[in-house]
PDB file of N, CA and C in Angstrom:
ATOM      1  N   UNK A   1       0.845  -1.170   0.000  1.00  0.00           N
ATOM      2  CA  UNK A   1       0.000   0.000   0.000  1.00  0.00           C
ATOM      3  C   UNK A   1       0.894   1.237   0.000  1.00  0.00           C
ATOM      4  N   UNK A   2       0.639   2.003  -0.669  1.00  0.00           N
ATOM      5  CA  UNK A   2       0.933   3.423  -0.845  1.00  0.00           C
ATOM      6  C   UNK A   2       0.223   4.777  -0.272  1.00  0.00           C
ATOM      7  N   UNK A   3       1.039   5.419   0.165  1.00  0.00           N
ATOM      8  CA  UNK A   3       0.330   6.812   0.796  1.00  0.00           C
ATOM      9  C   UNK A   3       0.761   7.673  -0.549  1.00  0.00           C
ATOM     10  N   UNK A   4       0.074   8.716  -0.589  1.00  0.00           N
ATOM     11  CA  UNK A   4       0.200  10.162  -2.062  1.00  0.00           C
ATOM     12  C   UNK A   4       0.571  11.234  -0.384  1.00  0.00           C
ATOM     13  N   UNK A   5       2.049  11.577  -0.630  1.00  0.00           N
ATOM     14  CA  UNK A   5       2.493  12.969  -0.205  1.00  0.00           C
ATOM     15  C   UNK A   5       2.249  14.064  -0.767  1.00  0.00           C
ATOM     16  N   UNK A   6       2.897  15.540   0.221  1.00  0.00           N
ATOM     17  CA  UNK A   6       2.500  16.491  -0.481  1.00  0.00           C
ATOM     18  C   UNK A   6       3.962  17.183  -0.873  1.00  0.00           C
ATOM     19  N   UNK A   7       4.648  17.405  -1.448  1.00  0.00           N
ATOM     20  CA  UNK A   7       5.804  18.019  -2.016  1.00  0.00           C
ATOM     21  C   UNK A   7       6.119  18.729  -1.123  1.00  0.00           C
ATOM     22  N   UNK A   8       7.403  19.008  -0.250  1.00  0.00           N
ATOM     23  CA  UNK A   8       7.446  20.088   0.536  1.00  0.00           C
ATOM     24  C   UNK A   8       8.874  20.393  -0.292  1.00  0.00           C
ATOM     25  N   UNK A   9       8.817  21.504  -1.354  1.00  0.00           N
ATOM     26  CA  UNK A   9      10.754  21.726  -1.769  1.00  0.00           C
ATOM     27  C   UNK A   9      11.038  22.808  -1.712  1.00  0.00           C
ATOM     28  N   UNK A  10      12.450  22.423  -0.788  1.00  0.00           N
ATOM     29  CA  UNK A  10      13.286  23.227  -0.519  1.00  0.00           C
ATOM     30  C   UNK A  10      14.605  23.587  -0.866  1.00  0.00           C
ATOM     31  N   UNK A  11      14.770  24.713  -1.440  1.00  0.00           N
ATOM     32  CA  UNK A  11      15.899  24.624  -2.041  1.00  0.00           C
ATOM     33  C   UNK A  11      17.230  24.865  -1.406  1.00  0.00           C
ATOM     34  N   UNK A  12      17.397  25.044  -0.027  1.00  0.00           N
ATOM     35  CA  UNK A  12      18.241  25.218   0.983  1.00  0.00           C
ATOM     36  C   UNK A  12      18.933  24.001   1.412  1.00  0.00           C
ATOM     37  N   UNK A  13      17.709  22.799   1.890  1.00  0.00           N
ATOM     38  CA  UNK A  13      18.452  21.738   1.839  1.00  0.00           C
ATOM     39  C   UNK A  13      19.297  20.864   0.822  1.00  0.00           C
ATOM     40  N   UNK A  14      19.974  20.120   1.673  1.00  0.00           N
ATOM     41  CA  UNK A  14      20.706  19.588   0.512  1.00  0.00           C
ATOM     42  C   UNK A  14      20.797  17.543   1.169  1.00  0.00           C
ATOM     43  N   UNK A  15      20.803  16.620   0.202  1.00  0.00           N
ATOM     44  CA  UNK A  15      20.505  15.658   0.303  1.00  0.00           C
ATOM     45  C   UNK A  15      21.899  14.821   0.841  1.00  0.00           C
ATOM     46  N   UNK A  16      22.185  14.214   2.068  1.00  0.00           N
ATOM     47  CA  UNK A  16      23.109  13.463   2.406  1.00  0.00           C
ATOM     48  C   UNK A  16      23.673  12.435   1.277  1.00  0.00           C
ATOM     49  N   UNK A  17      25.204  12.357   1.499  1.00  0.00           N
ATOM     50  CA  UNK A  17      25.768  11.596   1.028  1.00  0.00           C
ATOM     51  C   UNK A  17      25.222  10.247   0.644  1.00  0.00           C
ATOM     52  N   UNK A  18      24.495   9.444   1.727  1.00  0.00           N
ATOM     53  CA  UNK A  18      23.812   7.978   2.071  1.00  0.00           C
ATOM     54  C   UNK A  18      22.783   8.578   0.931  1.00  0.00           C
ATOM     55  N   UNK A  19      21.899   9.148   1.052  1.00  0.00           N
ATOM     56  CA  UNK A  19      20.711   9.455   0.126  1.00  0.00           C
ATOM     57  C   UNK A  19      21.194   9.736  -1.110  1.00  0.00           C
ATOM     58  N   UNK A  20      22.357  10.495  -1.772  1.00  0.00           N
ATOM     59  CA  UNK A  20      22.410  10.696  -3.225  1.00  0.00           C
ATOM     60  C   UNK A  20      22.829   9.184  -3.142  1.00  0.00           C
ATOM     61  N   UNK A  21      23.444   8.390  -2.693  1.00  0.00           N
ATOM     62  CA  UNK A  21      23.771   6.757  -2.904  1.00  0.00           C
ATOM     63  C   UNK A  21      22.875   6.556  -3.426  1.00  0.00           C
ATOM     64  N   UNK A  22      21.927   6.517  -2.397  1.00  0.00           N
ATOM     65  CA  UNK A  22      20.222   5.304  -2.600  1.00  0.00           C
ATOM     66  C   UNK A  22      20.076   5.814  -4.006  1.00  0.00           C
ATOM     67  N   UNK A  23      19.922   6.972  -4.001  1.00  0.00           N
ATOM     68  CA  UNK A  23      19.112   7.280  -5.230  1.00  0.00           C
ATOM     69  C   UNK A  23      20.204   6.883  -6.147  1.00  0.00           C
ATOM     70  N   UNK A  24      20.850   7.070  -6.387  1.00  0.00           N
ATOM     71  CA  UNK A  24      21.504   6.908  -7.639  1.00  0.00           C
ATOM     72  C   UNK A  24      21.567   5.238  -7.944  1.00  0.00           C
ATOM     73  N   UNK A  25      21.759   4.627  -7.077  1.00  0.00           N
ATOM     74  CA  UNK A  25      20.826   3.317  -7.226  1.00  0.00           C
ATOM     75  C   UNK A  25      20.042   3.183  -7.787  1.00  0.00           C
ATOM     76  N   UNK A  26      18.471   3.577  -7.654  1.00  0.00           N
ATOM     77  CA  UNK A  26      17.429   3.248  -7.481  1.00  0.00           C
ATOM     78  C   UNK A  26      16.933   3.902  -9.224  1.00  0.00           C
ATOM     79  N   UNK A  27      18.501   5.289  -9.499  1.00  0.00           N
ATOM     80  CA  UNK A  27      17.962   5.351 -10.827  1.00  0.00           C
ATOM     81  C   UNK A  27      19.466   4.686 -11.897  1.00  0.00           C
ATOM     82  N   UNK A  28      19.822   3.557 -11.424  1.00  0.00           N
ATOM     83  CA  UNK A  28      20.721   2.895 -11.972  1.00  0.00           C
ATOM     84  C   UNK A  28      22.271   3.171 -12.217  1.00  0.00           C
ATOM     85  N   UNK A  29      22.287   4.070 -11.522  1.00  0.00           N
ATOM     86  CA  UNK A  29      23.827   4.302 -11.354  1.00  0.00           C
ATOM     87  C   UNK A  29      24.752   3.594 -10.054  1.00  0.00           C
ATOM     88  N   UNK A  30      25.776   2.786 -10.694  1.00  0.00           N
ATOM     89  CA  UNK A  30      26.569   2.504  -9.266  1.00  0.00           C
ATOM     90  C   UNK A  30      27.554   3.294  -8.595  1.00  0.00           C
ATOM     91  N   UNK A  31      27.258   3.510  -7.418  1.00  0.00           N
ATOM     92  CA  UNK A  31      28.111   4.194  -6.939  1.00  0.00           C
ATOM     93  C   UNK A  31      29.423   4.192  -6.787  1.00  0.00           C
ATOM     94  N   UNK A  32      30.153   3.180  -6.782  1.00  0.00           N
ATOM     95  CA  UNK A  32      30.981   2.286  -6.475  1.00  0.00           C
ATOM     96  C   UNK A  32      31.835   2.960  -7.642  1.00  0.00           C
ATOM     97  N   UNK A  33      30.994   2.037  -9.004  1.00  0.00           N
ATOM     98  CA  UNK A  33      31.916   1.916 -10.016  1.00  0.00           C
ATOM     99  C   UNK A  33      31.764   3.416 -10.854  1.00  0.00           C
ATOM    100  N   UNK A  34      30.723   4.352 -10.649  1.00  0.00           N
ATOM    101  CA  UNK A  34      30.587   5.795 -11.020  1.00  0.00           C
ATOM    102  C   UNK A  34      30.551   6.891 -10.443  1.00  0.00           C
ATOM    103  N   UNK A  35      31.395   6.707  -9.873  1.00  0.00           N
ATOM    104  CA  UNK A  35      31.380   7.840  -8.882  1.00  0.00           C
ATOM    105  C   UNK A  35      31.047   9.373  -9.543  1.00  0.00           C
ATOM    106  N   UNK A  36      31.668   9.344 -10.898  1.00  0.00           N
ATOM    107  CA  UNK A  36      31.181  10.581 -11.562  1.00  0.00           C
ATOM    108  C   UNK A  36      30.013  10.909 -11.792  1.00  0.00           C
ATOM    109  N   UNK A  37      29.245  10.012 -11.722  1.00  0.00           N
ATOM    110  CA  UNK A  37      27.650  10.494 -11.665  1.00  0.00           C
ATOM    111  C   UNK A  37      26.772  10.783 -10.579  1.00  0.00           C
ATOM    112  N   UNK A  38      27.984  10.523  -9.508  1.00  0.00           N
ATOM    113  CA  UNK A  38      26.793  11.150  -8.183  1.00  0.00           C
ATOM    114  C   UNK A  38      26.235  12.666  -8.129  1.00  0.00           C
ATOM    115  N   UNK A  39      27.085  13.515  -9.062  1.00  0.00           N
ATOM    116  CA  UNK A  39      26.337  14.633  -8.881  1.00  0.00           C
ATOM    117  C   UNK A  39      25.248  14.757  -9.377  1.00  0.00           C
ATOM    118  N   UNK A  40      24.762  13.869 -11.092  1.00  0.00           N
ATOM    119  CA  UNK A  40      23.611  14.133 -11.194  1.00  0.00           C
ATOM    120  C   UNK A  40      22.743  13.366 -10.730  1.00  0.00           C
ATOM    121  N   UNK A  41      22.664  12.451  -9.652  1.00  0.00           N
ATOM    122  CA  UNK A  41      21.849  12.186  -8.697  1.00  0.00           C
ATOM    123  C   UNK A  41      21.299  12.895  -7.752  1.00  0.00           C
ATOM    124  N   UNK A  42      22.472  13.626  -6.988  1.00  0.00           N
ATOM    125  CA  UNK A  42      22.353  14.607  -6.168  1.00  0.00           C
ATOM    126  C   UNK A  42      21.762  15.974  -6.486  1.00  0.00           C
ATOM    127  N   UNK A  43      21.637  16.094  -8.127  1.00  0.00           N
ATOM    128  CA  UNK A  43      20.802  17.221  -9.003  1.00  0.00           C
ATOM    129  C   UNK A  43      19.541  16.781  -9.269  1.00  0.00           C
ATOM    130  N   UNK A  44      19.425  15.697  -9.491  1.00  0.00           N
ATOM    131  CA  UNK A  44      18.143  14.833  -9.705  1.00  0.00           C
ATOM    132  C   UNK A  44      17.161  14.823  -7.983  1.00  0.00           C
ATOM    133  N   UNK A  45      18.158  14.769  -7.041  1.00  0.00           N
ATOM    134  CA  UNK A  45      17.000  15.232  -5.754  1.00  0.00           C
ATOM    135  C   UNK A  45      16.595  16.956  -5.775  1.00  0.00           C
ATOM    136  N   UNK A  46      17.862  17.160  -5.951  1.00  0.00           N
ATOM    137  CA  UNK A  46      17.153  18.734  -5.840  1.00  0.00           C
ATOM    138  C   UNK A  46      16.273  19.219  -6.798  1.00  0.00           C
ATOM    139  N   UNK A  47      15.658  18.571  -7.774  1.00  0.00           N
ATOM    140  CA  UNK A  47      14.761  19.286  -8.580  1.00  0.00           C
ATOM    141  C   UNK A  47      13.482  18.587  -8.207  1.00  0.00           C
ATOM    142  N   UNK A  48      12.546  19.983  -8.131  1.00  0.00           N
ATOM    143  CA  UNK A  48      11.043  19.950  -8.020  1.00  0.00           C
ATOM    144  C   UNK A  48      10.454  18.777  -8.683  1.00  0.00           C
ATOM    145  N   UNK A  49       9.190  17.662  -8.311  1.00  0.00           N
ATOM    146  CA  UNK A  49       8.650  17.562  -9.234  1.00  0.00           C
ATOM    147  C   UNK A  49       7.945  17.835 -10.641  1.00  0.00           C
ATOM    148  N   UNK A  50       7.946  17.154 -11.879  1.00  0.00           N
ATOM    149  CA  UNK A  50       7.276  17.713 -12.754  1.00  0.00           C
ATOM    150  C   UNK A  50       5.509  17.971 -12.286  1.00  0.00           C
ATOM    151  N   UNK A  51       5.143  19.383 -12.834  1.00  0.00           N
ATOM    152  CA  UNK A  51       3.653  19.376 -12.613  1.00  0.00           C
ATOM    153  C   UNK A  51       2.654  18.386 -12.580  1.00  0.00           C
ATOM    154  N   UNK A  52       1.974  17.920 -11.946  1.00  0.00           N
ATOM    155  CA  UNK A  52       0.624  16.909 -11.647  1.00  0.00           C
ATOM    156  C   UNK A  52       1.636  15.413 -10.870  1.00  0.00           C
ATOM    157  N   UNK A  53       2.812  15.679 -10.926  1.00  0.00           N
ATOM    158  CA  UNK A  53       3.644  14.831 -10.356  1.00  0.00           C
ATOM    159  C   UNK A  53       3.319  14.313  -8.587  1.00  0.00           C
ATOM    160  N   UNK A  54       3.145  13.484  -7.758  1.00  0.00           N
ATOM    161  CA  UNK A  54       3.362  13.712  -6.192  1.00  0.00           C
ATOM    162  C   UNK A  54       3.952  13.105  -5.670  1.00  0.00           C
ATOM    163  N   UNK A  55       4.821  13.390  -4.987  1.00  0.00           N
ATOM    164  CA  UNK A  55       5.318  11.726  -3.912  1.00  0.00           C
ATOM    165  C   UNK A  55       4.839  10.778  -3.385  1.00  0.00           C
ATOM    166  N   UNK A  56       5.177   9.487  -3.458  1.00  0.00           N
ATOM    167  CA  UNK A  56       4.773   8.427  -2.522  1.00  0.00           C
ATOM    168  C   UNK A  56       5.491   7.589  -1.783  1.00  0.00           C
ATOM    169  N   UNK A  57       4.512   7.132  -0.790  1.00  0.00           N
ATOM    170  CA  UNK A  57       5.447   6.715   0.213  1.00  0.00           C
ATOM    171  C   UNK A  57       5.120   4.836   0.098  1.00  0.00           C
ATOM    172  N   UNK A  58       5.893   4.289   0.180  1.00  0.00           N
ATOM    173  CA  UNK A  58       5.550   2.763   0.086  1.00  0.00           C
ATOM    174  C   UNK A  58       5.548   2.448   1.924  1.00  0.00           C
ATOM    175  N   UNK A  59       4.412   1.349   2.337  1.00  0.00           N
ATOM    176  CA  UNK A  59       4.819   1.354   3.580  1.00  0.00           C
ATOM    177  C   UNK A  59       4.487   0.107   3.929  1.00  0.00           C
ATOM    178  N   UNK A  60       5.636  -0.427   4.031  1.00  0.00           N
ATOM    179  CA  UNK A  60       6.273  -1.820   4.131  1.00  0.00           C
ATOM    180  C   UNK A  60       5.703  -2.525   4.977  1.00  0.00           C
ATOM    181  N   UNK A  61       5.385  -1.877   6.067  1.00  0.00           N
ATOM    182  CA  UNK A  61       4.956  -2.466   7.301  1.00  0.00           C
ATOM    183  C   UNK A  61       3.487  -3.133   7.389  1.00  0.00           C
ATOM    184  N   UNK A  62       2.944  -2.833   5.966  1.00  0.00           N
ATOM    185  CA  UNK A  62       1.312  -3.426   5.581  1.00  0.00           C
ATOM    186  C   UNK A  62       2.290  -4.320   4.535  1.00  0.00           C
ATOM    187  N   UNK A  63       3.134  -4.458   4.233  1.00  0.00           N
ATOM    188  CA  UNK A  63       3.963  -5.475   2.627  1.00  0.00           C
ATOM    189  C   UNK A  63       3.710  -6.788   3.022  1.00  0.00           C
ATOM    190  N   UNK A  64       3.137  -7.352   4.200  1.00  0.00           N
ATOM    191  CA  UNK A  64       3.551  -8.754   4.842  1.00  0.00           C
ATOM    192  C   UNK A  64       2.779  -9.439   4.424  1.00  0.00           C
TER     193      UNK A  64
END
């Protein structure tokens, strides 16, 4: 089951090291072996969703 978030962006923060990882994972980059692409991971969090876009949250704890 999925929850629909509401966008909260900020452009002040900035996304931990551990988190540009995940993500760059999650959009197929290894970290390991690309290290040159962590920045556009780490550019890829900082940008807004596209319009009609929302976040979701997966919540594991109903996954069983």
């Amino acid at each position: 089951m999925s929850i629909i978030c509401e966008e909260v962006f900020d452009e002040v923060s900035h996304p931990s090291e551990d988190e540009i990882k995940d993500y760059a994972t999650k959009i197929g980059i290894d970290p390991d072996s690309e290290p040159q692409l962590l920045p556009l991971a780490a550019e890829g969090l900082m940008k807004a969703l596209p319009p009609g876009w929302k976040p979701c949250q997966l919540l594991l704890s109903l996954c069983k």
